[in-house]
PDB file of N, CA and C in Angstrom:
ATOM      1  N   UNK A   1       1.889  -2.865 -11.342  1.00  0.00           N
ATOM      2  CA  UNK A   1       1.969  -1.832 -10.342  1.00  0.00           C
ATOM      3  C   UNK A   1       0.573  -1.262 -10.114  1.00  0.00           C
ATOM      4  N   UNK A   2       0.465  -1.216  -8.506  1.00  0.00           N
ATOM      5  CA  UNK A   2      -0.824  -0.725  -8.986  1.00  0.00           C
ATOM      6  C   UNK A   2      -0.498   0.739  -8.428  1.00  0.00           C
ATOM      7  N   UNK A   3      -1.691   1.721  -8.173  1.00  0.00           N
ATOM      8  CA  UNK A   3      -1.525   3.183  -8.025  1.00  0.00           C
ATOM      9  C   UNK A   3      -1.791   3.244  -6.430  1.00  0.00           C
ATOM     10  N   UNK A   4      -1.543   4.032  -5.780  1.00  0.00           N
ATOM     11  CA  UNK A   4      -2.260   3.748  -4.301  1.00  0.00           C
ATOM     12  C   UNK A   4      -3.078   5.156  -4.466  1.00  0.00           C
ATOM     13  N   UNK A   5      -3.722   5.009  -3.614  1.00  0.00           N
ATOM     14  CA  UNK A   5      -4.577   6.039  -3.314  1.00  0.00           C
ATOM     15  C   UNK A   5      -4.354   6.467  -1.606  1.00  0.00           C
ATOM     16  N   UNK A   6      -4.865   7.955  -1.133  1.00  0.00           N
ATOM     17  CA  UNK A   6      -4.684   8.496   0.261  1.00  0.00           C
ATOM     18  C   UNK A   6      -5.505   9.160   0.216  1.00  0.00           C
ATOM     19  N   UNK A   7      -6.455   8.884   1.390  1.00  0.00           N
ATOM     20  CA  UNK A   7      -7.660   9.895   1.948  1.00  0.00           C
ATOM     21  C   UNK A   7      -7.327  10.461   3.274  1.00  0.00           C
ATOM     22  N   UNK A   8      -7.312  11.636   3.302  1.00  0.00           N
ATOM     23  CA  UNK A   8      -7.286  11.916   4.831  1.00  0.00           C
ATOM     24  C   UNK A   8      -8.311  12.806   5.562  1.00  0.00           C
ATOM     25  N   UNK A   9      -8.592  12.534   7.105  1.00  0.00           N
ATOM     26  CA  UNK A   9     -10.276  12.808   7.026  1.00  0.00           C
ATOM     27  C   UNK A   9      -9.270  13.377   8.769  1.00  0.00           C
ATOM     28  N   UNK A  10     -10.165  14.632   9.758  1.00  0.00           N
ATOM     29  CA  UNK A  10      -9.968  15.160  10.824  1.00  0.00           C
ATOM     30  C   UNK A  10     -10.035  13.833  11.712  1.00  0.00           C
ATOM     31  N   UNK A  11      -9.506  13.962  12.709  1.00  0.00           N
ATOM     32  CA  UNK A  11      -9.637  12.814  14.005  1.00  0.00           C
ATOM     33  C   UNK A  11      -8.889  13.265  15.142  1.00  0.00           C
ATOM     34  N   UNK A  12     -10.193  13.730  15.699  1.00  0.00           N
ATOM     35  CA  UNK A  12      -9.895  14.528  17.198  1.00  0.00           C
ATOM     36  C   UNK A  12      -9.260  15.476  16.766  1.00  0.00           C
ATOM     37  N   UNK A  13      -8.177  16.115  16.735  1.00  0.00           N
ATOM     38  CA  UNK A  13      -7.818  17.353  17.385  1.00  0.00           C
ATOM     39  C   UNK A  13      -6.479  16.784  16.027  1.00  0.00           C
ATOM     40  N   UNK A  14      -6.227  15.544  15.722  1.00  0.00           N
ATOM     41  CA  UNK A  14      -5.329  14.704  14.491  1.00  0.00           C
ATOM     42  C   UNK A  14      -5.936  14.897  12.884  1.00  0.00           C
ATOM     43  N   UNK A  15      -4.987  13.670  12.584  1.00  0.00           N
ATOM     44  CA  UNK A  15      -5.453  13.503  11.622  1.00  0.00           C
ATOM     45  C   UNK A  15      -5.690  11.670  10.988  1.00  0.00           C
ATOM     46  N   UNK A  16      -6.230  11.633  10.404  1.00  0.00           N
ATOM     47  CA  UNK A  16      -6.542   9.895   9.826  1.00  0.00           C
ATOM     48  C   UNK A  16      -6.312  10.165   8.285  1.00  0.00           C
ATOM     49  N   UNK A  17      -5.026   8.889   7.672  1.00  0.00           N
ATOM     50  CA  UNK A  17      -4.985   8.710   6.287  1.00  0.00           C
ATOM     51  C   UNK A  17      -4.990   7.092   5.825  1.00  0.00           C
ATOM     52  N   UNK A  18      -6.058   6.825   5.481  1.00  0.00           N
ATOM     53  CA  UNK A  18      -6.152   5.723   4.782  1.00  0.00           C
ATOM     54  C   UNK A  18      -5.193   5.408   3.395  1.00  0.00           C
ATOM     55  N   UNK A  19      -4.682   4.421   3.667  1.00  0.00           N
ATOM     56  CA  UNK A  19      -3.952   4.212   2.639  1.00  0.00           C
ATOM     57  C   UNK A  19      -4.249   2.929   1.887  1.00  0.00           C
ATOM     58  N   UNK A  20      -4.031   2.833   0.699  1.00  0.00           N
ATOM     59  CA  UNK A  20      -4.778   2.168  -0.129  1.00  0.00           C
ATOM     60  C   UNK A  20      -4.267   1.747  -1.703  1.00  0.00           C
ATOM     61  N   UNK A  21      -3.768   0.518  -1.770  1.00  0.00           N
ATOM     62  CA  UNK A  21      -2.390   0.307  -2.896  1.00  0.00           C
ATOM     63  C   UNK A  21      -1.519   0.004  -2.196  1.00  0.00           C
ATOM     64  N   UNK A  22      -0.334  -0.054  -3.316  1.00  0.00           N
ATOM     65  CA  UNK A  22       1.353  -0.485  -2.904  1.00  0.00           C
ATOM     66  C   UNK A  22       1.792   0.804  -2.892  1.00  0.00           C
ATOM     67  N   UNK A  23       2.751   1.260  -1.295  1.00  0.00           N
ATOM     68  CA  UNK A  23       3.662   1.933  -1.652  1.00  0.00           C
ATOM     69  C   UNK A  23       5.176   1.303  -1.973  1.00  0.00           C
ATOM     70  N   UNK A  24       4.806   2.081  -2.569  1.00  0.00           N
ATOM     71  CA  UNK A  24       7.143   1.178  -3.469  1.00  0.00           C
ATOM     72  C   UNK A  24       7.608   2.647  -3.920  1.00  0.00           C
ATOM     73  N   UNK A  25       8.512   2.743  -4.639  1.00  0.00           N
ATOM     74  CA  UNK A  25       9.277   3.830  -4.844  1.00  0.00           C
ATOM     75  C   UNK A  25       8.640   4.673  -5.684  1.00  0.00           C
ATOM     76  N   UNK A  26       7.544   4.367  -7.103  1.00  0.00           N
ATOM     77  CA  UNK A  26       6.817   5.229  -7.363  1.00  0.00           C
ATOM     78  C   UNK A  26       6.066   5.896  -7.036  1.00  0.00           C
ATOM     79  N   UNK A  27       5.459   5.129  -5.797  1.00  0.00           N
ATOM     80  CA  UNK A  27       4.062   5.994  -4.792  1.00  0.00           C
ATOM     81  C   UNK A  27       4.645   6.612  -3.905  1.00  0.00           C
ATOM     82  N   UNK A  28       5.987   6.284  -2.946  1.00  0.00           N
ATOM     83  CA  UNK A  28       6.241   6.457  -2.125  1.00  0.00           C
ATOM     84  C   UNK A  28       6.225   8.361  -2.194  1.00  0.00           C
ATOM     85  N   UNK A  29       6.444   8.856  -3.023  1.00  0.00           N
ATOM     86  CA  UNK A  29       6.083  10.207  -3.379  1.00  0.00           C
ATOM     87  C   UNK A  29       5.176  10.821  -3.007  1.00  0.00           C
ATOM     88  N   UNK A  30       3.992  10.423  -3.869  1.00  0.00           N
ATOM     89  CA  UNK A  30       3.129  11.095  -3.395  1.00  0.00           C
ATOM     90  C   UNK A  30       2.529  10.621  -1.829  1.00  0.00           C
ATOM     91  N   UNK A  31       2.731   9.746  -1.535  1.00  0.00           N
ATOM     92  CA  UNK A  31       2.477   9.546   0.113  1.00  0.00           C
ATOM     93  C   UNK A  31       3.278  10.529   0.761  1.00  0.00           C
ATOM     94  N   UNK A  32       4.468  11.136   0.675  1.00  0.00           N
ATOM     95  CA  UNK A  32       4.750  11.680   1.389  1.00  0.00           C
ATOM     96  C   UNK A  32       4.532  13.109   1.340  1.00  0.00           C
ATOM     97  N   UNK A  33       3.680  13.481   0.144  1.00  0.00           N
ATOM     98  CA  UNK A  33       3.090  14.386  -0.358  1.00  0.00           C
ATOM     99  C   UNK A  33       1.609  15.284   0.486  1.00  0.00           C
ATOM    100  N   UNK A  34       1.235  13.705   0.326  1.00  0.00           N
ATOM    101  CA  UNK A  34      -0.039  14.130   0.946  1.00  0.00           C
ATOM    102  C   UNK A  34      -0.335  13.985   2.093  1.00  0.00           C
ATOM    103  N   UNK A  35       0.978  13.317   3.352  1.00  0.00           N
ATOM    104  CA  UNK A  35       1.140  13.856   4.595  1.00  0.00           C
ATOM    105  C   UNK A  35       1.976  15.061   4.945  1.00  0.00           C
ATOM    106  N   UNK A  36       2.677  15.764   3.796  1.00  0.00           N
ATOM    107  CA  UNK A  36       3.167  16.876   3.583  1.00  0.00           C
ATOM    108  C   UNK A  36       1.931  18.174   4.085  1.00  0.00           C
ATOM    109  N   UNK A  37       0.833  17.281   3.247  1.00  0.00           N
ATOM    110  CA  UNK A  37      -0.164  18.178   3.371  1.00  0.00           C
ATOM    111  C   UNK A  37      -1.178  18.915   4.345  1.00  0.00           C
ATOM    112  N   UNK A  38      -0.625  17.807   5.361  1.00  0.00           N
ATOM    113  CA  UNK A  38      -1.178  18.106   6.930  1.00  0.00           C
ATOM    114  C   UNK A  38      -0.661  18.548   7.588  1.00  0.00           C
ATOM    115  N   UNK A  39      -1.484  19.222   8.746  1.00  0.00           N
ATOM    116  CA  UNK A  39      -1.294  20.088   9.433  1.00  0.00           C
ATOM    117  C   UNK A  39      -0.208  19.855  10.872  1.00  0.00           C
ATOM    118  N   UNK A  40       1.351  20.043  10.854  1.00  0.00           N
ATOM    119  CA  UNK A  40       1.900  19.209  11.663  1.00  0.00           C
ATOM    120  C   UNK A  40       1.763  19.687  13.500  1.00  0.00           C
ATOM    121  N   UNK A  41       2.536  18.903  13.862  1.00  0.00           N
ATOM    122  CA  UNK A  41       2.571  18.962  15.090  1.00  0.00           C
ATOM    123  C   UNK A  41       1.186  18.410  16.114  1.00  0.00           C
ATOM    124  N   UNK A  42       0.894  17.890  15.376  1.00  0.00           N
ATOM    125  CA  UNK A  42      -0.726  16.950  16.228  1.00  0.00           C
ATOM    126  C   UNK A  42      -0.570  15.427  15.999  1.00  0.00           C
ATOM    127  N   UNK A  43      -1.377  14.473  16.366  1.00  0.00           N
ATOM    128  CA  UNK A  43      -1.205  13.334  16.325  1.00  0.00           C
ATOM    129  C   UNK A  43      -1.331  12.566  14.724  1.00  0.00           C
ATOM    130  N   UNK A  44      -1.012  11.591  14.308  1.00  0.00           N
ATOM    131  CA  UNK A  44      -1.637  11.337  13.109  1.00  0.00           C
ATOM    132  C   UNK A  44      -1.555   9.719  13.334  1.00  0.00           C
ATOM    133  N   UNK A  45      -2.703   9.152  12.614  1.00  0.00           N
ATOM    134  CA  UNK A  45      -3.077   7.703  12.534  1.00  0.00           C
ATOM    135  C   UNK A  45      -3.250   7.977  11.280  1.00  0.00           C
ATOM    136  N   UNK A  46      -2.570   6.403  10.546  1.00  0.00           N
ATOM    137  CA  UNK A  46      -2.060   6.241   9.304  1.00  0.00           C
ATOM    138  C   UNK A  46      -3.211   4.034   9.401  1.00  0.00           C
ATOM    139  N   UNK A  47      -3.784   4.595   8.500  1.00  0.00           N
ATOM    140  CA  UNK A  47      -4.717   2.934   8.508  1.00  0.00           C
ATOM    141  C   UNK A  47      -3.946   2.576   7.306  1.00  0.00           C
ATOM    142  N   UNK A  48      -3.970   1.444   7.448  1.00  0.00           N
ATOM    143  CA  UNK A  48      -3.055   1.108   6.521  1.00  0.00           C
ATOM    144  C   UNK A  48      -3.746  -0.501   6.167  1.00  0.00           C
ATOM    145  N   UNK A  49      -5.273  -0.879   6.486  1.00  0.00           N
ATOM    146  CA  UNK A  49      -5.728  -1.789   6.187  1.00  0.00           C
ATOM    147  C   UNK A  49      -6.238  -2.384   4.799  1.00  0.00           C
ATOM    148  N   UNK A  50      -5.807  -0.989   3.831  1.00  0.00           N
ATOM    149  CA  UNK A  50      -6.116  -1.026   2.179  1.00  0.00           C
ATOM    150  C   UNK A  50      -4.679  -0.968   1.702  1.00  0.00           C
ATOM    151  N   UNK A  51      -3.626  -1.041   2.427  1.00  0.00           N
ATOM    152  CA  UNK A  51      -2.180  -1.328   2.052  1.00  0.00           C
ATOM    153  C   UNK A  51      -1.769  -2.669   1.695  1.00  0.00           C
ATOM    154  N   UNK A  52      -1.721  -3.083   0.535  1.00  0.00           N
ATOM    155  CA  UNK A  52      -1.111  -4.306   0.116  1.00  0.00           C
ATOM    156  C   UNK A  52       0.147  -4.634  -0.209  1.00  0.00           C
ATOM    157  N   UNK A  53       1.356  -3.457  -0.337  1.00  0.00           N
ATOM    158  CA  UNK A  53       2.767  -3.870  -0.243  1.00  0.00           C
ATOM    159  C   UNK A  53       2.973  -2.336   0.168  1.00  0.00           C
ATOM    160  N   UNK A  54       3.970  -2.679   1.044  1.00  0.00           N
ATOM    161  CA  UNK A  54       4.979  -1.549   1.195  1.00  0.00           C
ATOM    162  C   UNK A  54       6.498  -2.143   1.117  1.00  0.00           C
ATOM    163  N   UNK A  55       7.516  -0.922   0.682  1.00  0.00           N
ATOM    164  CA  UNK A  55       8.985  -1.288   0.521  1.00  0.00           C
ATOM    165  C   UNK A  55       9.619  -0.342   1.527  1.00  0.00           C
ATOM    166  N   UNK A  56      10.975   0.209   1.331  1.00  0.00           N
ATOM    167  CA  UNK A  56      11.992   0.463   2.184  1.00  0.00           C
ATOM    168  C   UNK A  56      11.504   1.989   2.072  1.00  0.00           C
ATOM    169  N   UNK A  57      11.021   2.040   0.435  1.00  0.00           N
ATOM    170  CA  UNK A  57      10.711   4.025  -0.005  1.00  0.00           C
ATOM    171  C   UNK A  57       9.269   4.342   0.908  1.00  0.00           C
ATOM    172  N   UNK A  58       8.711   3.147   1.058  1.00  0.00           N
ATOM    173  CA  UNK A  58       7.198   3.646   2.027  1.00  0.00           C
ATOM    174  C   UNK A  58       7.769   3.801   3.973  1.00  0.00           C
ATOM    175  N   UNK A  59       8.651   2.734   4.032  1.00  0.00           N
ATOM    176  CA  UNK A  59       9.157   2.783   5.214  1.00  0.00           C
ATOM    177  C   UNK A  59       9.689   4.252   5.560  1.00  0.00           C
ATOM    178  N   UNK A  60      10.177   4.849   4.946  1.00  0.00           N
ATOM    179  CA  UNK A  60      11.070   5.983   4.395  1.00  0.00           C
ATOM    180  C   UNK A  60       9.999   7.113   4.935  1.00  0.00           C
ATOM    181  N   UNK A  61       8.942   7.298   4.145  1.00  0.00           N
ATOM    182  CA  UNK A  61       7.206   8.083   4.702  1.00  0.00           C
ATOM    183  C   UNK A  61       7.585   7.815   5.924  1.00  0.00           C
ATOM    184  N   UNK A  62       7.432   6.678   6.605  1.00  0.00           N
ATOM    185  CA  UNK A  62       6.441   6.494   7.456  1.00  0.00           C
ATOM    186  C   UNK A  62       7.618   7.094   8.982  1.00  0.00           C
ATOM    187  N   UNK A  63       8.989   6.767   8.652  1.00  0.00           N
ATOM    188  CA  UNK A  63       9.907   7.431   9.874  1.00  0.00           C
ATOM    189  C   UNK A  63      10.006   8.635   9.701  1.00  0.00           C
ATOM    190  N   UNK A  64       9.913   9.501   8.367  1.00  0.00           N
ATOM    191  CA  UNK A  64      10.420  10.471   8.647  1.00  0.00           C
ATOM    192  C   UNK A  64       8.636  11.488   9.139  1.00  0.00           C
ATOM    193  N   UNK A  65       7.763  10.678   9.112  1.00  0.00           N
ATOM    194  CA  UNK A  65       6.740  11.726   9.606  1.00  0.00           C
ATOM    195  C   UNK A  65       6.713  12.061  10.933  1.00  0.00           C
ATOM    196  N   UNK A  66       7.405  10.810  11.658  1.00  0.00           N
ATOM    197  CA  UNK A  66       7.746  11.006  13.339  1.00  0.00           C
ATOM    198  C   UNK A  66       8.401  12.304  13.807  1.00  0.00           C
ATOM    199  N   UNK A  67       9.328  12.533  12.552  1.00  0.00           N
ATOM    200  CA  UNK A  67       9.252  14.037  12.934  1.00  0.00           C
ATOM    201  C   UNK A  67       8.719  15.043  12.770  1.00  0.00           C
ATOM    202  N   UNK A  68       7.749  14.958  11.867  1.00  0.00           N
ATOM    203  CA  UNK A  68       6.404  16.420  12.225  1.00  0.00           C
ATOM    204  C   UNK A  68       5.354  15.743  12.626  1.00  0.00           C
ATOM    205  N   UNK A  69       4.986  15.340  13.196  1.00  0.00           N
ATOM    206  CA  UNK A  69       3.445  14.273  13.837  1.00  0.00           C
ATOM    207  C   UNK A  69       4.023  14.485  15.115  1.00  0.00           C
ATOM    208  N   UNK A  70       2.996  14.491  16.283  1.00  0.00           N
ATOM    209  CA  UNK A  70       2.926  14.926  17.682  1.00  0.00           C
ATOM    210  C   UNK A  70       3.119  12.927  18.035  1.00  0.00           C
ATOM    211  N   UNK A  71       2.605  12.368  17.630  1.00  0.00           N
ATOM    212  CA  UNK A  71       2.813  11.015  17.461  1.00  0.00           C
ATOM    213  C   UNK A  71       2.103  10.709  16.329  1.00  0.00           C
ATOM    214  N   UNK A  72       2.478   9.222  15.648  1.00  0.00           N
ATOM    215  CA  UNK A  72       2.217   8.602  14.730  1.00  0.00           C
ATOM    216  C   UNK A  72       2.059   7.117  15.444  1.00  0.00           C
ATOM    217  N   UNK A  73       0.628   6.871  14.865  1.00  0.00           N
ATOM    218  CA  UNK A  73      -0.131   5.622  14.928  1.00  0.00           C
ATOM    219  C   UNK A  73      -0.904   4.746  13.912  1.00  0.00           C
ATOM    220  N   UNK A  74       0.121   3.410  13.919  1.00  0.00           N
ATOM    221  CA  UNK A  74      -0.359   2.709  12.432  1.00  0.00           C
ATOM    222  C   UNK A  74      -1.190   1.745  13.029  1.00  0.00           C
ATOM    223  N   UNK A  75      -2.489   1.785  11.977  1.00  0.00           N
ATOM    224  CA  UNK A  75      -3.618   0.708  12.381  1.00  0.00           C
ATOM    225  C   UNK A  75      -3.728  -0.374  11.390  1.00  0.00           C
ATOM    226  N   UNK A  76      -3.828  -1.291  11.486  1.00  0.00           N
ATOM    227  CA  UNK A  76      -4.670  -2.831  10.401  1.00  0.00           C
ATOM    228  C   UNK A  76      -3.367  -2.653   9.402  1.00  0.00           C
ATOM    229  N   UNK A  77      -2.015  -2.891   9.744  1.00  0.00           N
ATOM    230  CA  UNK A  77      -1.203  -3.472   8.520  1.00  0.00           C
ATOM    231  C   UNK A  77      -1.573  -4.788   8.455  1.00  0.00           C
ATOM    232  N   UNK A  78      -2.045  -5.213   7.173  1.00  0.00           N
ATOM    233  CA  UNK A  78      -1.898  -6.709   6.259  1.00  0.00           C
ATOM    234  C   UNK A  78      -0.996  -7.303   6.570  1.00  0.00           C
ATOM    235  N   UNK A  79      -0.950  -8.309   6.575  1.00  0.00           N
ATOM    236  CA  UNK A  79       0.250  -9.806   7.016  1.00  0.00           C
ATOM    237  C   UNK A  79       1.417  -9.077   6.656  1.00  0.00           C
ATOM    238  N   UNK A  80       1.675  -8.878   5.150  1.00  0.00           N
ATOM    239  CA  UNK A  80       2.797  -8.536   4.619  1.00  0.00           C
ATOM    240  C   UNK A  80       3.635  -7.230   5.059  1.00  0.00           C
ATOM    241  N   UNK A  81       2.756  -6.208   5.190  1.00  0.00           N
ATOM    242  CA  UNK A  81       3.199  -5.264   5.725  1.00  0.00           C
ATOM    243  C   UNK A  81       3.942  -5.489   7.158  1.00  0.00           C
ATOM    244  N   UNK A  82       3.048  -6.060   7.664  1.00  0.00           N
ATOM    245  CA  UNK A  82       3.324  -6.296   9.340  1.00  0.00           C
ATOM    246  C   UNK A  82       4.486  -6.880   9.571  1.00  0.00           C
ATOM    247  N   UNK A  83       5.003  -8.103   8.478  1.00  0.00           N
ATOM    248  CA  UNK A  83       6.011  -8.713   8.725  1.00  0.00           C
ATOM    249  C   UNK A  83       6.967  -7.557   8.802  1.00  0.00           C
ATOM    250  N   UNK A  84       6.838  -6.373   7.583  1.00  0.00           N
ATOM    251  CA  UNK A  84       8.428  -5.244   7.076  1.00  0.00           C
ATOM    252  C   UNK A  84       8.313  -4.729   8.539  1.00  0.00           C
ATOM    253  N   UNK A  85       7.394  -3.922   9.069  1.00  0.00           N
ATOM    254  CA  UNK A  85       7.574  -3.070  10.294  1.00  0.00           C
ATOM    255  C   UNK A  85       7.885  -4.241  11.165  1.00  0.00           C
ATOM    256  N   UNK A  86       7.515  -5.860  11.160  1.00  0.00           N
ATOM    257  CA  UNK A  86       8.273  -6.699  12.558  1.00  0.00           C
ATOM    258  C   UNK A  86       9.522  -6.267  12.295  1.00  0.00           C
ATOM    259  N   UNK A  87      10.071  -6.578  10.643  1.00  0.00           N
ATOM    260  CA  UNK A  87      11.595  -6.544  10.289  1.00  0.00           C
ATOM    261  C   UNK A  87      12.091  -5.845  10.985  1.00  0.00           C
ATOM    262  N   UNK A  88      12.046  -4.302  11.233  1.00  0.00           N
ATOM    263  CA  UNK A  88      12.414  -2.714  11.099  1.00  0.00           C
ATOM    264  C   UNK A  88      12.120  -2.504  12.890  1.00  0.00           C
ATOM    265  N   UNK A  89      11.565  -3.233  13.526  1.00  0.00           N
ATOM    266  CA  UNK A  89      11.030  -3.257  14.761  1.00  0.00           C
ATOM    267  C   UNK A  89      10.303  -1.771  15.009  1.00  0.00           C
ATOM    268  N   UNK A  90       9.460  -1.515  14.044  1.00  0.00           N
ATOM    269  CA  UNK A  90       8.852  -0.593  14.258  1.00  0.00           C
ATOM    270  C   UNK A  90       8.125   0.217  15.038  1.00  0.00           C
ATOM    271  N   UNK A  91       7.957  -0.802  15.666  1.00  0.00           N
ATOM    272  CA  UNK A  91       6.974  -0.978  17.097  1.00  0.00           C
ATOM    273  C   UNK A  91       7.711  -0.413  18.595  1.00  0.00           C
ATOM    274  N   UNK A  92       8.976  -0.043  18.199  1.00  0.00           N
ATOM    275  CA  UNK A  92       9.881   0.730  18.885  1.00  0.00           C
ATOM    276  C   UNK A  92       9.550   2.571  18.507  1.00  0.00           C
ATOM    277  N   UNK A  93       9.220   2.555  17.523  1.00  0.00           N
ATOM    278  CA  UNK A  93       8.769   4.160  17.222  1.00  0.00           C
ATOM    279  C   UNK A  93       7.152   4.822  17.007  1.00  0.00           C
ATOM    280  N   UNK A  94       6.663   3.482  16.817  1.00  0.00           N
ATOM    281  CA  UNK A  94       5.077   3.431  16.936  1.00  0.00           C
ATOM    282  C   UNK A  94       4.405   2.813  17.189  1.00  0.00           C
ATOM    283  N   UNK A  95       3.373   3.264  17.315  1.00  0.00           N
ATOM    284  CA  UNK A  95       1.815   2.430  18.536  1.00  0.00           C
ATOM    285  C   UNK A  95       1.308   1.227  16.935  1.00  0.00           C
ATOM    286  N   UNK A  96       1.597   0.080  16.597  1.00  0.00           N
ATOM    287  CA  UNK A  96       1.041  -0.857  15.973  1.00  0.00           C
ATOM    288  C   UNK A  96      -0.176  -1.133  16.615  1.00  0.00           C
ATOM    289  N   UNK A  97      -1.162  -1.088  15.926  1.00  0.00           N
ATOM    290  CA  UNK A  97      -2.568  -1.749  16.563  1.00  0.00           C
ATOM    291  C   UNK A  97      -3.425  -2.277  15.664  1.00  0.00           C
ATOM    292  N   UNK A  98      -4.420  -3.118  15.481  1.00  0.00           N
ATOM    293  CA  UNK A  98      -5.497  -3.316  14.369  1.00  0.00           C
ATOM    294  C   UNK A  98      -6.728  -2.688  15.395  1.00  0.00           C
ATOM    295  N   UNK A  99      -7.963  -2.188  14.776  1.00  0.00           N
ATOM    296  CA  UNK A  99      -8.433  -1.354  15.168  1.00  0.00           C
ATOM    297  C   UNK A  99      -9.758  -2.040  16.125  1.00  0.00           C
ATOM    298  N   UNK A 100      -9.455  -3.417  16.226  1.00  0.00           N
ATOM    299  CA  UNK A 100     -10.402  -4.111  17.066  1.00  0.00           C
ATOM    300  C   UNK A 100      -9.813  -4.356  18.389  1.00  0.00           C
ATOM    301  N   UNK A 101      -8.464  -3.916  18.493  1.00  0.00           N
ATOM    302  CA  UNK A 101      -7.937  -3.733  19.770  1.00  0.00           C
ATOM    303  C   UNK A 101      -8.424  -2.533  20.725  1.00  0.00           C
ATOM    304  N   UNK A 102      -8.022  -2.438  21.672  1.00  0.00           N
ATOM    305  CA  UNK A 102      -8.565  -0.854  22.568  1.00  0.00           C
ATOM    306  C   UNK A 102      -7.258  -0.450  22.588  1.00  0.00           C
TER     307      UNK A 102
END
């Protein structure tokens, strides 16, 4: 297991959290912790290009922030990741992008 780590840094008028590790059911905690920790009702972009597994408990973060985030935008999910949010059709509730797109 490894530990993940979350940085989150101002962006525009939002916010940006790098994520970094597996979320699975032990992390999935404090991830939702430390978007707990932001300031809601503004936009938030979630990079997720230092994410190497996520499960159903990270999926879990990532819908229920749609409801305090003005929108939520995931950048650079890894193969693996990308496949769970194809699964989940995620892309129905958020802007998927890698960050070399416009």
């Amino acid at each position: 297991m490894t530990t993940a780590a979350f940085h989150s840094s101002p962006q525009g008028y939002g916010h940006l959290v790098r994520v970094m590790g597996e979320i699975d059911v032990a992390e999935a905690p404090r991830f939702r912790s430390a978007l707990d920790d932001l300031i809601p009702d503004v936009p938030l972009t979630i990079d997720l290009a230092g994410c190497t597994f996520m499960d159903s408990t990270g999926l879990q973060v990532l819908f229920a922030s749609l409801k305090r985030f003005s929108s939520v935008e995931l950048l650079n999910p890894q193969r693996s990741v990308k496949r769970l949010l194809d699964l989940v059709e995620a892309h129905r509730a958020f802007t998927i992008r890698n960050s070399q797109q416009n």
